[in-house]
Protein backbone atom coordinates (compact mmCIF):
# COMPACT_ATOMS: atom_id res chain seq x y z
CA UNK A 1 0.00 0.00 0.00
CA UNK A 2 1.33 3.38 -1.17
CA UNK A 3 1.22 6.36 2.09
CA UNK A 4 -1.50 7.73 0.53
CA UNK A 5 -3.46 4.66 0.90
CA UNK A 6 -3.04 3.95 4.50
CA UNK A 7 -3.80 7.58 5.20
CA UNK A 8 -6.92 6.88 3.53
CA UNK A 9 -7.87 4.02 5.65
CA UNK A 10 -7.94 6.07 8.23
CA UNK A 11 -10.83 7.93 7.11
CA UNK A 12 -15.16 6.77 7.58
CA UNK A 13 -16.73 9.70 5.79
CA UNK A 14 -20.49 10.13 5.49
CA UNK A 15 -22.23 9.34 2.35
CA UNK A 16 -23.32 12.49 0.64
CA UNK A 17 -22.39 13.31 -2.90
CA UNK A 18 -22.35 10.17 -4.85
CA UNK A 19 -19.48 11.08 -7.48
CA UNK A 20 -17.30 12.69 -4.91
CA UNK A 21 -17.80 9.51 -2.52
CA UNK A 22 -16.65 6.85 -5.16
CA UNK A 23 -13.24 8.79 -6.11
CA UNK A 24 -12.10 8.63 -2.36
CA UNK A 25 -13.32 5.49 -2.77
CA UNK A 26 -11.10 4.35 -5.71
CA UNK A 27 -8.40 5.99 -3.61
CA UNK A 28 -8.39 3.93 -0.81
CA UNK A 29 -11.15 5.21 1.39
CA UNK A 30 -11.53 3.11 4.54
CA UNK A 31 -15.14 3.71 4.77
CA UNK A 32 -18.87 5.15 4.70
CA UNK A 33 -20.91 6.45 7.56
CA UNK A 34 -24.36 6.24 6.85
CA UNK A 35 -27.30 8.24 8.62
CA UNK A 36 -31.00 7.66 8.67
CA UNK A 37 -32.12 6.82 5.39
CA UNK A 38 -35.85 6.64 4.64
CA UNK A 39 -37.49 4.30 3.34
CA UNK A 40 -37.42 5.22 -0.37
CA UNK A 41 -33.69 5.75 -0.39
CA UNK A 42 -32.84 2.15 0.65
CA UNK A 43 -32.77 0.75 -2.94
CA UNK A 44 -30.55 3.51 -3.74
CA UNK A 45 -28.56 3.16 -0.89
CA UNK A 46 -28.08 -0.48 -1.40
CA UNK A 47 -26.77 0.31 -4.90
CA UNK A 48 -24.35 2.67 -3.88
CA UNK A 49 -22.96 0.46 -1.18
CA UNK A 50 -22.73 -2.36 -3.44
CA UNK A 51 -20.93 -0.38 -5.94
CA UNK A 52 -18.36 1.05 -3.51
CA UNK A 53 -17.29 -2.34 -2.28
CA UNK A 54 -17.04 -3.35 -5.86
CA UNK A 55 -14.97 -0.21 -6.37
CA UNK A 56 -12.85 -0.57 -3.48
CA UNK A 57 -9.46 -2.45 -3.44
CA UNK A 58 -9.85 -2.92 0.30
CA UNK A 59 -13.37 -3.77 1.21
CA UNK A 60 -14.85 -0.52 2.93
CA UNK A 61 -16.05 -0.21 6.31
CA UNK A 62 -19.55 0.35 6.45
CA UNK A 63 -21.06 2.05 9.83
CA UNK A 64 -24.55 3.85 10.56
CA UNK A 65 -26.57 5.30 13.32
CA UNK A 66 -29.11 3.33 14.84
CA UNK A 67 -29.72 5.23 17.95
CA UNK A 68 -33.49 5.07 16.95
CA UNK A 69 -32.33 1.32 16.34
CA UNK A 70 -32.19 -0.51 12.96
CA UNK A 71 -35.63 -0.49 12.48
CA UNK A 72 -35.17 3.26 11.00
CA UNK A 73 -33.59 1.20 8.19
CA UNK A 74 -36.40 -1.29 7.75
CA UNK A 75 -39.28 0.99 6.46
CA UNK A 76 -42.25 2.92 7.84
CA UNK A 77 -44.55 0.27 8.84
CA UNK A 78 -42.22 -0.72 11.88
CA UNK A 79 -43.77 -0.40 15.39
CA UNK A 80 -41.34 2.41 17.30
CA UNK A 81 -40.84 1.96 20.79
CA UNK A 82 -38.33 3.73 23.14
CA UNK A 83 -37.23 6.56 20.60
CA UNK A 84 -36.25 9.21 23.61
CA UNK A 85 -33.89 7.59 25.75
């Protein structure tokens, strides 16, 4: 791995600007924070993450927020419980 590469892995960034996103990942990116995504961006989002790892030499780190817990990723028909802790 070249400097600039281990540097790289260094760094989760969040996952905003699609273009932007993929060229730090094709430079060695170590991976994608991903916030609440609703549930008509989850295709998308699946996509995107799919395409990264493809795009990645190292396989990316891939962390979220669930402090509403992982049902926020599931859709809208999920029964919330215990949102204000």
């Amino acid at each position: 791995m070249t400097l600039e590469q281990k540097i790289a892995q260094l760094f989760i960034i969040r996952n905003k600007k699609f273009d932007e996103t993929l060229e730090l990942v094709r430079r060695g990116l170590g991976g994608i924070w991903q916030t609440g995504s609703p549930a008509e961006a989850r295709k998308r989002f699946c996509n995107e993450m799919q395409l990264f790892q493809e795009e990645a030499e190292i396989p990316l780190f891939v962390a979220t927020d669930f402090e509403e817990g992982v049902g926020q990723f599931i859709g809208d028909d999920q029964t919330t419980v215990l949102t204000d802790l």
